[in-house]
Each structure stands twice: as structure tokens, then as C-alpha cells.
PDB file of N, CA and C in Angstrom:
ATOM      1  N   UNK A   1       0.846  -1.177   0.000  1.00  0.00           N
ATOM      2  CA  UNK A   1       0.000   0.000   0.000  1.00  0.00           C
ATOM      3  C   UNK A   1       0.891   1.239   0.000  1.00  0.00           C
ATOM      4  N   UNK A   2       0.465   2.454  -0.405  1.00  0.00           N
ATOM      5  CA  UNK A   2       1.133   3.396  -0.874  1.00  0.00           C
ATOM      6  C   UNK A   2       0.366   4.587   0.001  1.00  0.00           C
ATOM      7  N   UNK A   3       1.256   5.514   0.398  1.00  0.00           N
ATOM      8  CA  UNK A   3       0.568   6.670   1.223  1.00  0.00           C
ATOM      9  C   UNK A   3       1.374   7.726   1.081  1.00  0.00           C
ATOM     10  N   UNK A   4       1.097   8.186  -0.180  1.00  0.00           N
ATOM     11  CA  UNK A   4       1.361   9.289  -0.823  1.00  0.00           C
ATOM     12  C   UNK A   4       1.451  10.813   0.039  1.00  0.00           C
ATOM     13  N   UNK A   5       0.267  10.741   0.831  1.00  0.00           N
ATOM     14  CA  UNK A   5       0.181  11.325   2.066  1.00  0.00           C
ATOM     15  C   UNK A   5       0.867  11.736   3.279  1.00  0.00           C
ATOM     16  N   UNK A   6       1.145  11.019   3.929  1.00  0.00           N
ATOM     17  CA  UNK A   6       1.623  10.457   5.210  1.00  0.00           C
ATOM     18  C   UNK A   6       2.829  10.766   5.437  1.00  0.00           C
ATOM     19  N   UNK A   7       3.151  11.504   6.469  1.00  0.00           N
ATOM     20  CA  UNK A   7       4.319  11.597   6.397  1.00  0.00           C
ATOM     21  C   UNK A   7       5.209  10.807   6.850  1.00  0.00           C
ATOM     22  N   UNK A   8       6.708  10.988   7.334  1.00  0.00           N
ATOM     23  CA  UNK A   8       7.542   9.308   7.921  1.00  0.00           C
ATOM     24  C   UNK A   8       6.918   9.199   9.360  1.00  0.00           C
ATOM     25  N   UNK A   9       7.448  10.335  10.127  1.00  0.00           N
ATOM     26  CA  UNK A   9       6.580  10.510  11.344  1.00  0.00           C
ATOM     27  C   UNK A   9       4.881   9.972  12.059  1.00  0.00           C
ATOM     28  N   UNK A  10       4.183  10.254  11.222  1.00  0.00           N
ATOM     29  CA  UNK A  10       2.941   9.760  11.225  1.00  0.00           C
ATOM     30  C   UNK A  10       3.501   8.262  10.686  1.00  0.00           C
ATOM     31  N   UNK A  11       3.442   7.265   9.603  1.00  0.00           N
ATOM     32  CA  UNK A  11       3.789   6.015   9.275  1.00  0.00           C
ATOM     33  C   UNK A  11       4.816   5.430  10.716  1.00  0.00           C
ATOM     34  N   UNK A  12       5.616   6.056  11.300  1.00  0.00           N
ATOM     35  CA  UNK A  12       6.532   5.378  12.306  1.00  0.00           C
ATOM     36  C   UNK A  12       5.046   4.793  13.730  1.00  0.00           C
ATOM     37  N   UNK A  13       4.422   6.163  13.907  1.00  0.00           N
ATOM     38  CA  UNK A  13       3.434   6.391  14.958  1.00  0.00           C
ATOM     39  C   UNK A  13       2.666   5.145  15.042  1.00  0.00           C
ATOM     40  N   UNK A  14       2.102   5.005  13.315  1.00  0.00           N
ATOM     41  CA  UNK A  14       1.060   3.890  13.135  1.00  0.00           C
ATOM     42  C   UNK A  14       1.969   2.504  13.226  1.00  0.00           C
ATOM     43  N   UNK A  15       2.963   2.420  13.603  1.00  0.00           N
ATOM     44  CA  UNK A  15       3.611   1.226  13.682  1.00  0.00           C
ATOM     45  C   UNK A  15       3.409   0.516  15.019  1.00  0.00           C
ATOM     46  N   UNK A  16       3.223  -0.939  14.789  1.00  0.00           N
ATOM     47  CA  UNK A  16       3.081  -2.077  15.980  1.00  0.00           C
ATOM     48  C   UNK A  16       4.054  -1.838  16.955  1.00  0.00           C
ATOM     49  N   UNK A  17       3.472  -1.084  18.193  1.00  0.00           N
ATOM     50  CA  UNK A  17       5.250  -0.765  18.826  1.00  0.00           C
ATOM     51  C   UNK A  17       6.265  -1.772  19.277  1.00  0.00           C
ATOM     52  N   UNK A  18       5.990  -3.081  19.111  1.00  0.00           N
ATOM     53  CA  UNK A  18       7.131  -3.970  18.504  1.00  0.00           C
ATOM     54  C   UNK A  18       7.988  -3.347  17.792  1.00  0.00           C
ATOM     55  N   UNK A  19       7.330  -2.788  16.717  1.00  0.00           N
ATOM     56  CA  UNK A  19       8.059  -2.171  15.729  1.00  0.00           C
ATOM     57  C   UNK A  19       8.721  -0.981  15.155  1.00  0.00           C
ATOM     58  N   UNK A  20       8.223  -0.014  16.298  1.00  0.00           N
ATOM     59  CA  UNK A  20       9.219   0.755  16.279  1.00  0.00           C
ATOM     60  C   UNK A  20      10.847   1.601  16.776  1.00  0.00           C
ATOM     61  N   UNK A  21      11.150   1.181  17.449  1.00  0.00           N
ATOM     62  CA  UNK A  21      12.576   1.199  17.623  1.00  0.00           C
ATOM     63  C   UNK A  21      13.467   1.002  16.491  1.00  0.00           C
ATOM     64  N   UNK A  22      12.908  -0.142  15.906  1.00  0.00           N
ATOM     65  CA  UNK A  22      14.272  -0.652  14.747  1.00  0.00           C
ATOM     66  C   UNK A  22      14.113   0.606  13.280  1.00  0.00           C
ATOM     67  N   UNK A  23      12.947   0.866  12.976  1.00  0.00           N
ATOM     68  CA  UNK A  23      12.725   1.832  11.854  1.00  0.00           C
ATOM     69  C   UNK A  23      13.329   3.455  12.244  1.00  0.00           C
ATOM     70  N   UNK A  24      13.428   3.504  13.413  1.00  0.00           N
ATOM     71  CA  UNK A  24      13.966   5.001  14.187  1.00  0.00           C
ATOM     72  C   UNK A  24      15.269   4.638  13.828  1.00  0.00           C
ATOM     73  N   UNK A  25      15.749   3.627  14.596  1.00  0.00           N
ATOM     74  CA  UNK A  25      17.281   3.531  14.296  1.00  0.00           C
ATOM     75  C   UNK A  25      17.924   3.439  13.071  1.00  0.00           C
ATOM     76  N   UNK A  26      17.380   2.783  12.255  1.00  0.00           N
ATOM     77  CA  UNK A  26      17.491   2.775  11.118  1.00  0.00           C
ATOM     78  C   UNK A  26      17.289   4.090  10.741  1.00  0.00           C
ATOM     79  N   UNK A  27      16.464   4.885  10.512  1.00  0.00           N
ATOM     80  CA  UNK A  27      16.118   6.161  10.045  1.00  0.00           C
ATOM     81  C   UNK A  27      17.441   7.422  10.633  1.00  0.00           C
ATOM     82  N   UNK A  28      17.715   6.948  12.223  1.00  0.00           N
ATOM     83  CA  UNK A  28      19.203   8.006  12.436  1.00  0.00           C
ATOM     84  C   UNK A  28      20.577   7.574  11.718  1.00  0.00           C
ATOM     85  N   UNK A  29      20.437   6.160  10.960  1.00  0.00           N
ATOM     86  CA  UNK A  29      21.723   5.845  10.619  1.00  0.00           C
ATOM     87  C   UNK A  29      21.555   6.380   9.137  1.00  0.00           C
ATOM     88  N   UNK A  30      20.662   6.208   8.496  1.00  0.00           N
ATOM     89  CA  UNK A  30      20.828   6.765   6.921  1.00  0.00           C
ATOM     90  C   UNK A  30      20.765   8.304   7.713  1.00  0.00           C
ATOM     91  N   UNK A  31      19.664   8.797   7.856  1.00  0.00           N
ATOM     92  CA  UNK A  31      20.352  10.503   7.884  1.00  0.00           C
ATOM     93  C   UNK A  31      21.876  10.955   8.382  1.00  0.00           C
ATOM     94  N   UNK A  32      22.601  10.344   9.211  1.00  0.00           N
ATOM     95  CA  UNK A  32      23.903  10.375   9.261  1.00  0.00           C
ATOM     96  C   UNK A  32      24.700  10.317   8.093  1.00  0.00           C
ATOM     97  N   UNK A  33      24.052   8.821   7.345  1.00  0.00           N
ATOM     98  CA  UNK A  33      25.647   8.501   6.732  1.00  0.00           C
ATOM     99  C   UNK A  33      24.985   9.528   4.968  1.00  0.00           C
ATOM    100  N   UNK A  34      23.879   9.690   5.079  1.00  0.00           N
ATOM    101  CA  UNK A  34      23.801  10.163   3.474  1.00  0.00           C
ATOM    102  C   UNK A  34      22.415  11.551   4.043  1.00  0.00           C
ATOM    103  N   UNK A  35      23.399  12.593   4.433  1.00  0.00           N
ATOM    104  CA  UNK A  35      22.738  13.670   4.967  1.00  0.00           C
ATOM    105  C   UNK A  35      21.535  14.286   4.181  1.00  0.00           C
ATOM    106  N   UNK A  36      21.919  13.967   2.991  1.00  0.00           N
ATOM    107  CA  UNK A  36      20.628  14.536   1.647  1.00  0.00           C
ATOM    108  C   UNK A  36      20.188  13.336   1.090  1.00  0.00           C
ATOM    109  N   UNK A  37      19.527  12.697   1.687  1.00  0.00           N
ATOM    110  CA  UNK A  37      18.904  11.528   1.132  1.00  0.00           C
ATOM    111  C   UNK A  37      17.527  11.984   1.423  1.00  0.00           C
ATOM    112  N   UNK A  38      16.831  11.335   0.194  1.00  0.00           N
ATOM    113  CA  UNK A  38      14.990  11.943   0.250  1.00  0.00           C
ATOM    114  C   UNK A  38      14.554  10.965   1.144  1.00  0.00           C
ATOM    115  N   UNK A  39      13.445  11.235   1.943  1.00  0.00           N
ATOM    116  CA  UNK A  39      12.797  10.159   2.542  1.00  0.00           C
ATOM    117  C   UNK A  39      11.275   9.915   2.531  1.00  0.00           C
ATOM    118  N   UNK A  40      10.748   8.686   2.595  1.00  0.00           N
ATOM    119  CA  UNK A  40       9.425   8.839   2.084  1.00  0.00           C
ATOM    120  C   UNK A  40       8.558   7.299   2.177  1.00  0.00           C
ATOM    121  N   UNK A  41       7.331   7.577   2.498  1.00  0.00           N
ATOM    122  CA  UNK A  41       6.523   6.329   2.804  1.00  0.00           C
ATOM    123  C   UNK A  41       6.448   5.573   1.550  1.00  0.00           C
ATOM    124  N   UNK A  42       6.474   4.471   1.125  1.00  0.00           N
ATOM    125  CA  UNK A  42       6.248   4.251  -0.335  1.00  0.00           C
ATOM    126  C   UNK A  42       5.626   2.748  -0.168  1.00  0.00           C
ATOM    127  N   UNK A  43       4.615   1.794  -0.591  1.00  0.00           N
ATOM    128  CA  UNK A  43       4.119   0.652  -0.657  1.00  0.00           C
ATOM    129  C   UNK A  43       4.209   0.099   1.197  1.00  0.00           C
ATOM    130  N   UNK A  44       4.008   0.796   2.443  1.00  0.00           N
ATOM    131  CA  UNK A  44       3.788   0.383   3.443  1.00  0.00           C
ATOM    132  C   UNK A  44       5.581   0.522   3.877  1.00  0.00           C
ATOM    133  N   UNK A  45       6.318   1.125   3.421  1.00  0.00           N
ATOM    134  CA  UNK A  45       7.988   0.656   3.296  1.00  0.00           C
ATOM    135  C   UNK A  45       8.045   2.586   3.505  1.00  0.00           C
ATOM    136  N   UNK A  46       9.647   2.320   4.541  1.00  0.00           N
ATOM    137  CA  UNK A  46      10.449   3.589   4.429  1.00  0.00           C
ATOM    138  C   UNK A  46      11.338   3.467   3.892  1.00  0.00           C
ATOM    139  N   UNK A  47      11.547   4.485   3.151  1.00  0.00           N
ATOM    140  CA  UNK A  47      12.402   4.018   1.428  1.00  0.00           C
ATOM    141  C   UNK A  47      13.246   5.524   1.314  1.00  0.00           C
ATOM    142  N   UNK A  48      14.048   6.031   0.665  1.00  0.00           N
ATOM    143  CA  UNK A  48      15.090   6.191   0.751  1.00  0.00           C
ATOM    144  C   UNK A  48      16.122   6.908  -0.498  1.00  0.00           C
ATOM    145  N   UNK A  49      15.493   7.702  -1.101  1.00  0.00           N
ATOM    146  CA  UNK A  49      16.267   7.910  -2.239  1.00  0.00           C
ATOM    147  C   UNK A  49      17.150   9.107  -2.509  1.00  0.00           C
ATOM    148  N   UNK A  50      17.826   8.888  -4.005  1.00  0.00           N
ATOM    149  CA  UNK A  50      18.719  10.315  -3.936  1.00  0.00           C
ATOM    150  C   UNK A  50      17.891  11.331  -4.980  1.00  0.00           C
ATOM    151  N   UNK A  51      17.280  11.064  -5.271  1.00  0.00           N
ATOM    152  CA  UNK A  51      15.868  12.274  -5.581  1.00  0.00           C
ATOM    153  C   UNK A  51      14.678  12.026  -5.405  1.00  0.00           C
ATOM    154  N   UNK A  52      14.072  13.364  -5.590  1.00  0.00           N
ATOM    155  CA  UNK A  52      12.734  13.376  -5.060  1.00  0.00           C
ATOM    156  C   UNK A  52      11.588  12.044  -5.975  1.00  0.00           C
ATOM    157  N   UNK A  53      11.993  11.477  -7.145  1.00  0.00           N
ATOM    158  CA  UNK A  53      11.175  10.192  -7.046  1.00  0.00           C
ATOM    159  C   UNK A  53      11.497   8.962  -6.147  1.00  0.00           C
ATOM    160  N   UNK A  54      10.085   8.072  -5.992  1.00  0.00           N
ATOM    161  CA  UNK A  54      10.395   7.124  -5.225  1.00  0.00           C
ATOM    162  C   UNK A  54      10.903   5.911  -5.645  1.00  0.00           C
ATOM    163  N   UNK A  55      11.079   6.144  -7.393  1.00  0.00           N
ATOM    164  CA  UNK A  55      11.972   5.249  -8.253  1.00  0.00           C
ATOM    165  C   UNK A  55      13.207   5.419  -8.343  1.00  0.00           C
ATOM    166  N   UNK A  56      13.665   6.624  -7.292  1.00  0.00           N
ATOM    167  CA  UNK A  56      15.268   6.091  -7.298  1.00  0.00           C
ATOM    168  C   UNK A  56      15.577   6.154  -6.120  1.00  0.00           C
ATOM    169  N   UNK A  57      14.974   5.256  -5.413  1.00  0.00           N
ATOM    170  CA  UNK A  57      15.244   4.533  -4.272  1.00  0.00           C
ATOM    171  C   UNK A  57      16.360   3.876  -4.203  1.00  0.00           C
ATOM    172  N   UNK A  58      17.475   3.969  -2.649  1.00  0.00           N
ATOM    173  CA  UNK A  58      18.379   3.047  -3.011  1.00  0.00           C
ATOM    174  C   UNK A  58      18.148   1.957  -2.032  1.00  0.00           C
ATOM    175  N   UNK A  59      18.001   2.078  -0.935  1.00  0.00           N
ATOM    176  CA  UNK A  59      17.385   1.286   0.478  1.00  0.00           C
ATOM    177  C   UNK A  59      15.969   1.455   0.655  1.00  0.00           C
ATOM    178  N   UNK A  60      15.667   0.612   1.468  1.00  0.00           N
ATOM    179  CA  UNK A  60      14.119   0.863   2.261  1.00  0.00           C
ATOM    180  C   UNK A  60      14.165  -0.026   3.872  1.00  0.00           C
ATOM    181  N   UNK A  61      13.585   0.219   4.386  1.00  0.00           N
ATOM    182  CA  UNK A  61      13.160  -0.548   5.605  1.00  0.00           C
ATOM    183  C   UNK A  61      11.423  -0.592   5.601  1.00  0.00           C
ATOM    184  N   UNK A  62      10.908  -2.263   5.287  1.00  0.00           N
ATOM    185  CA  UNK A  62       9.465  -2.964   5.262  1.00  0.00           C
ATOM    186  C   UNK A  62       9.337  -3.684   6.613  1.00  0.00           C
ATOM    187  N   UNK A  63       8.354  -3.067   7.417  1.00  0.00           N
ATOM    188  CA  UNK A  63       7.750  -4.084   8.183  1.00  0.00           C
ATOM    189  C   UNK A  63       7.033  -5.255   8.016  1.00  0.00           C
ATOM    190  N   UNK A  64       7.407  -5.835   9.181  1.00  0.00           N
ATOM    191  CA  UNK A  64       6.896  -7.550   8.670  1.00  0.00           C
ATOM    192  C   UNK A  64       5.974  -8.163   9.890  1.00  0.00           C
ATOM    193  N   UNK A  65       4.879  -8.542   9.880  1.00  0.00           N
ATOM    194  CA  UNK A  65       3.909  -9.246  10.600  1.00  0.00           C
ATOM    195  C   UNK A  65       3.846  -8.680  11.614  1.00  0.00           C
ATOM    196  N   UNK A  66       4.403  -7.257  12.412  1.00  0.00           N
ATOM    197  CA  UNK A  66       3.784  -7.044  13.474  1.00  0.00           C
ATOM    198  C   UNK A  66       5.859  -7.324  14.789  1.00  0.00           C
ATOM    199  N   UNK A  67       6.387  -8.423  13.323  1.00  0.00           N
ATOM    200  CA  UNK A  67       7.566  -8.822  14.031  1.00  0.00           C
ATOM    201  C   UNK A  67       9.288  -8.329  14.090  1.00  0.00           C
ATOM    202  N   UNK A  68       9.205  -7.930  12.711  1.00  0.00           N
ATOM    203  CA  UNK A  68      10.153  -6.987  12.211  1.00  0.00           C
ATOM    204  C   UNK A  68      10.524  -6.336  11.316  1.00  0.00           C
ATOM    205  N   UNK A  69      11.375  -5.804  11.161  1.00  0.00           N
ATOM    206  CA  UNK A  69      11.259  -5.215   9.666  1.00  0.00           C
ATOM    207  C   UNK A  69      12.614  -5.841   8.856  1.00  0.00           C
ATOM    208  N   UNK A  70      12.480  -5.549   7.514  1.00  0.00           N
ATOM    209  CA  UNK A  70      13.335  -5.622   6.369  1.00  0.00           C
ATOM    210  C   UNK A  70      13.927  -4.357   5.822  1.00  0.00           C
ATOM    211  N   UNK A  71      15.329  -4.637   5.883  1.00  0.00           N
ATOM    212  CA  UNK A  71      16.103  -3.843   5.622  1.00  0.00           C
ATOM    213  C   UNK A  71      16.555  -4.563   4.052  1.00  0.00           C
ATOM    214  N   UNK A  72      16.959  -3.601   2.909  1.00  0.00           N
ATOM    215  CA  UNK A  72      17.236  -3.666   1.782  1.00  0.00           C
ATOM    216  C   UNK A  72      17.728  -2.962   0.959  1.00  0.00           C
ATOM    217  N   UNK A  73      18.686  -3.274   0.160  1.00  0.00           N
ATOM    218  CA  UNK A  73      19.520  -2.285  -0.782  1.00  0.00           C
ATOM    219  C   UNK A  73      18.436  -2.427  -1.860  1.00  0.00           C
ATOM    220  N   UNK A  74      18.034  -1.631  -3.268  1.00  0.00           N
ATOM    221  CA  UNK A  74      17.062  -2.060  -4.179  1.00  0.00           C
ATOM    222  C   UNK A  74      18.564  -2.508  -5.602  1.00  0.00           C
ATOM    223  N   UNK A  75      17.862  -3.217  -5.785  1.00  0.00           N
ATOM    224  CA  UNK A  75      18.802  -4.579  -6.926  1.00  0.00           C
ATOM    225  C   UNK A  75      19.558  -5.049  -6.719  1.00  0.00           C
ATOM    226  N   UNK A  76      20.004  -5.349  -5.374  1.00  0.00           N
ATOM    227  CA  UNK A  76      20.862  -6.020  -4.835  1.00  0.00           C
ATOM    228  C   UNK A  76      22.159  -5.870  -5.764  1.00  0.00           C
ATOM    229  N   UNK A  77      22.689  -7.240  -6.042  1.00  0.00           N
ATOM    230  CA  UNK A  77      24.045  -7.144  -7.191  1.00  0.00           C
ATOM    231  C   UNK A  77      24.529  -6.207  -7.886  1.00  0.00           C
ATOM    232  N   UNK A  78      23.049  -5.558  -8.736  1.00  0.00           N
ATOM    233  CA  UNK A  78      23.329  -4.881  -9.630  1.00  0.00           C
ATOM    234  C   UNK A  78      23.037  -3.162  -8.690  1.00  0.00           C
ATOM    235  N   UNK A  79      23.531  -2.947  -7.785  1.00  0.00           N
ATOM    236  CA  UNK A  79      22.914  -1.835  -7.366  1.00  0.00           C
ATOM    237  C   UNK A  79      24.031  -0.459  -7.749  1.00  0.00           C
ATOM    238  N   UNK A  80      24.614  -0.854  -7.702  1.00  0.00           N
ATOM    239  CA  UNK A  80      25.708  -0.234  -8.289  1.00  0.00           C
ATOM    240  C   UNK A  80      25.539   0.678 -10.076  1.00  0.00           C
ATOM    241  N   UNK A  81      24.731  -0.500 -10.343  1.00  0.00           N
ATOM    242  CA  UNK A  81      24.982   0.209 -11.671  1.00  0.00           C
ATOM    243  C   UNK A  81      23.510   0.561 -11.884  1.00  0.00           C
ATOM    244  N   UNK A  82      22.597   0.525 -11.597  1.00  0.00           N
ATOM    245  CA  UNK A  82      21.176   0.893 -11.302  1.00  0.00           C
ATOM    246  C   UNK A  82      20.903   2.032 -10.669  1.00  0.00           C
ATOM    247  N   UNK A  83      19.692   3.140 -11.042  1.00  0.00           N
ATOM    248  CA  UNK A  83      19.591   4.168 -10.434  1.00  0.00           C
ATOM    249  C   UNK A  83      18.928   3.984 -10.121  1.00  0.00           C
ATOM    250  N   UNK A  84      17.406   3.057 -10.370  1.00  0.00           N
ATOM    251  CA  UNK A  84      16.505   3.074  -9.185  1.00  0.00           C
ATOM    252  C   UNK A  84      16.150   1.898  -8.907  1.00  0.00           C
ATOM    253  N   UNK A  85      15.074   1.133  -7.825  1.00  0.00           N
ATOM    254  CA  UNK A  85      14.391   0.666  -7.422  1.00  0.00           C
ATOM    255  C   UNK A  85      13.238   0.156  -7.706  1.00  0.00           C
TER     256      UNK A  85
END
């Protein structure tokens, strides 16, 4: 699901609080290491890109069942030579 809307803040809030700690932390380590990185709710996922589309995503963090989340580079192997997601 997609929430075009929503901001990260609000999406963290609505999270299973199981689940939120790990998406915060996650969220202070990319703003550290990539200070201008876009950020943004995208398919239920905090995702991560170097411009303002959500197709050039390079990471995301997806919650999972309530239990944890997924952390992910987008194209794995090929991410390197890929601009988006």
C-alpha cells in the first residue's frame, strides 16, 4: 500500500510498537551517513532515495507481521549500476 500522504513521522506512529525502535534507528543511521537523502513512505515501506522520485530509491526498511522489519539495498548485485528501485 502506498501513502502518498503520510508523512515518515505519522507512518513510524502507526507502527506495531514492537516495531518501532528498529525503523527510528534505522532512520538516524541513513540521515547520518547520506545527509541529503529523500525520505518517504512508499508501498507500506520507508524508502530512501537520492531524488525526489520514489523510483530512485536506493534502500528501504518494510515491516513484517507485526515482528520486524526488512532492511534492503534495491537490486541487490546490480545496485551499483542501477539508479533506481
Amino acid at each position: 500500500m502506498s501513502y502518498p500522504s503520510i508523512s515518515v513521522e505519522e507512518w513510524l506512529a502507526n507502527l506495531h510498537p514492537n516495531l518501532q525502535a528498529t525503523p527510528k534507528e534505522l532512520r538516524a543511521v541513513v540521515r547520518k551517513n547520506m545527509p541529503n537523502v529523500h525520505e518517504f513512505i512508499y508501498h507500506d515501506a520507508i524508502g530512501y532515495s537520492v531524488g525526489d522520485s520514489s523510483f530512485d530509491r536506493i534502500c528501504y526498511g518494510a515491516p513484517q507481521k507485526k515482528r520486524y522489519i526488512n532492511f534492503g539495498f534495491c537490486f541487490g548485485a546490480d545496485f551499483l549500476t542501477r539508479k533506481s528501485c
